[in-house]
C-alpha atoms as a PDB file:
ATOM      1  CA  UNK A   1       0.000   0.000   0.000  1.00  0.00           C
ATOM      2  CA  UNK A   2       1.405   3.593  -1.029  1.00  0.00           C
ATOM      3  CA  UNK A   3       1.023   6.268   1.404  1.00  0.00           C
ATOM      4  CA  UNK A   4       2.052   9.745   0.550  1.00  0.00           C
ATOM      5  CA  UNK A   5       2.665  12.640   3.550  1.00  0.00           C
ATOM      6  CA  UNK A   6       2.135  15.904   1.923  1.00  0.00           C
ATOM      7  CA  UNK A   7       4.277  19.212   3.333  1.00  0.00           C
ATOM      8  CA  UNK A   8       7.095  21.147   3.450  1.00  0.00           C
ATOM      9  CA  UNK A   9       9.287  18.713   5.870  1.00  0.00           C
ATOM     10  CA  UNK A  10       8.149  20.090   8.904  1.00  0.00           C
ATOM     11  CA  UNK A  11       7.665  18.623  12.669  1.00  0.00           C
ATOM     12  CA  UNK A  12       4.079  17.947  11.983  1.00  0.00           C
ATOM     13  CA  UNK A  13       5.156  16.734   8.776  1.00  0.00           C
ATOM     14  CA  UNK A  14       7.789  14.407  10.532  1.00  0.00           C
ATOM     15  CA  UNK A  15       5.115  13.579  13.208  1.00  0.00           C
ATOM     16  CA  UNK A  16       2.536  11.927  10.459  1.00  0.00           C
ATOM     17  CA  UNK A  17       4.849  10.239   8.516  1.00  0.00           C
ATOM     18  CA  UNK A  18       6.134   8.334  11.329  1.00  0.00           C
ATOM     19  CA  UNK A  19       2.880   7.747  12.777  1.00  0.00           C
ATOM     20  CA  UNK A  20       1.863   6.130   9.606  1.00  0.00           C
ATOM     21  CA  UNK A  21       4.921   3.809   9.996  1.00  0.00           C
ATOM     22  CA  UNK A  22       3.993   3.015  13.251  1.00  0.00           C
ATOM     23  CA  UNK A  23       0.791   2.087  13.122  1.00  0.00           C
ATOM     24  CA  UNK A  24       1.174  -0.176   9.791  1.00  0.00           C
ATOM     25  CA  UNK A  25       4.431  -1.984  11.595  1.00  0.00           C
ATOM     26  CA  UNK A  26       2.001  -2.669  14.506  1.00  0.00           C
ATOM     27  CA  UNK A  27      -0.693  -4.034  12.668  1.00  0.00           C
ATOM     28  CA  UNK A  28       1.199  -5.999  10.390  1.00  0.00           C
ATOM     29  CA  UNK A  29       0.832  -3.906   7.399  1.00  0.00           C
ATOM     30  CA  UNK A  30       3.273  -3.499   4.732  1.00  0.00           C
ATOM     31  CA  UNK A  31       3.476   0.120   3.597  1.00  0.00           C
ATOM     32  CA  UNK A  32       5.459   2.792   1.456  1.00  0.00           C
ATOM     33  CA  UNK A  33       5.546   5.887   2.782  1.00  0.00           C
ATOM     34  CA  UNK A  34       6.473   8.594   0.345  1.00  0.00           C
ATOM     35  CA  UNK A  35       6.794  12.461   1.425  1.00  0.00           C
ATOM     36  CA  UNK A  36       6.098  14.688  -1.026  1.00  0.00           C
ATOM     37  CA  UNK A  37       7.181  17.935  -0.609  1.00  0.00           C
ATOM     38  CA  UNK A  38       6.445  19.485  -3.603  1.00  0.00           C
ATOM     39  CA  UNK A  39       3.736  22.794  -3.568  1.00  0.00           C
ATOM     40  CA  UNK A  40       2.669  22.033  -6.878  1.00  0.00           C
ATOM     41  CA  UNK A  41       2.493  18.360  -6.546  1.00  0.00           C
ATOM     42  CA  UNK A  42       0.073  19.195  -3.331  1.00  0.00           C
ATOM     43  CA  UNK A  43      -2.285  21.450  -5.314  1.00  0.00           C
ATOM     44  CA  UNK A  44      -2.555  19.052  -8.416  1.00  0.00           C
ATOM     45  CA  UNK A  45      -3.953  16.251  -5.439  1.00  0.00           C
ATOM     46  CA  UNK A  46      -6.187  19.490  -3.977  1.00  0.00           C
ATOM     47  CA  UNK A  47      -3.853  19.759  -0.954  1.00  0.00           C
ATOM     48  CA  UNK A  48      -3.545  23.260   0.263  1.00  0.00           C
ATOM     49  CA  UNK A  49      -2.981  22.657   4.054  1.00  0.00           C
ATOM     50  CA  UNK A  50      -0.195  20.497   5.466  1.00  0.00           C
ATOM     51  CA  UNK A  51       0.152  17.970   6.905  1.00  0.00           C
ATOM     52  CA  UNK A  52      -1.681  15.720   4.744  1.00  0.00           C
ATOM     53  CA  UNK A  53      -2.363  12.377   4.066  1.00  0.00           C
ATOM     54  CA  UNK A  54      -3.287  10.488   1.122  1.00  0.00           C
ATOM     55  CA  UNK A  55      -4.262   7.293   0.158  1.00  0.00           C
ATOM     56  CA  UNK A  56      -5.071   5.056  -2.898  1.00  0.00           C
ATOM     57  CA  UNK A  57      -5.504   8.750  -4.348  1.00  0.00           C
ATOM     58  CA  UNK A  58      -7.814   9.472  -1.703  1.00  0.00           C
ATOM     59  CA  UNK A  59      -7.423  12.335   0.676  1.00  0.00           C
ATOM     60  CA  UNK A  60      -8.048  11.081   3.867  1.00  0.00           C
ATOM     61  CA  UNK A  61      -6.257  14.198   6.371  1.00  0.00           C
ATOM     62  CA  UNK A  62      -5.389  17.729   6.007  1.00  0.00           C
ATOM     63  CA  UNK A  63      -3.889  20.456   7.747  1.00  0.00           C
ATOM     64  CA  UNK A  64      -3.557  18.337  11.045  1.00  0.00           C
ATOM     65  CA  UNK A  65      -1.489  15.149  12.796  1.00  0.00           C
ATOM     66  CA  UNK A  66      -4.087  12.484  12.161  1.00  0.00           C
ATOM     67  CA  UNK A  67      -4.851   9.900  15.626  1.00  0.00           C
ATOM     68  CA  UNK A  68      -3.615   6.538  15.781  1.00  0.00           C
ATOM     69  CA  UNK A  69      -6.904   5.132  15.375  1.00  0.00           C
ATOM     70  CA  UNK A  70      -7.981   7.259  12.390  1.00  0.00           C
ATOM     71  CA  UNK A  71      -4.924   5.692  10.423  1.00  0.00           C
ATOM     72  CA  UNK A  72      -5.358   2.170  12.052  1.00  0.00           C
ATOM     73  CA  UNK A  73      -9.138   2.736  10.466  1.00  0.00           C
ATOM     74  CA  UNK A  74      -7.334   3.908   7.126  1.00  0.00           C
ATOM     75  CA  UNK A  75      -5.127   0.603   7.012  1.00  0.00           C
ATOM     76  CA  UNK A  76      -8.265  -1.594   7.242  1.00  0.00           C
END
């Protein structure tokens, strides 16, 4: 499964992306994170607030640090 963290590299950035990694190591979920960091990149998906998170093409969290269980429910 491909997961891309949208924004700029910041903490909250950091935060999600590794929270994503977490969460799919703990349930056993093979995953690829990929950052994208790109501004133009973002607003082509209709990401204008960071951090976000997408999945499968589908935007699932923006402008916020998702919860544990919201990505546990993504992984599903």
């Amino acid at each position: 499964m491909e997961i891309l963290v949208m924004g700029p590299g910041c903490p909250k950035c950091n935060e999600t992306a590794e929270l994503v990694k977490k969460t799919a190591a703990e349930a056993g979920v093979e995953v690829q994170v990929q950052k994208v960091t790109d501004f133009q990149e973002m607003a082509k998906r209709g990401v204008f607030s960071t951090p976000a998170v997408v999945i499968g093409g589908q935007i699932k969290c923006v402008g916020r640090v998702p919860t544990k269980q919201e990505v546990q429910s993504w992984l599903k």
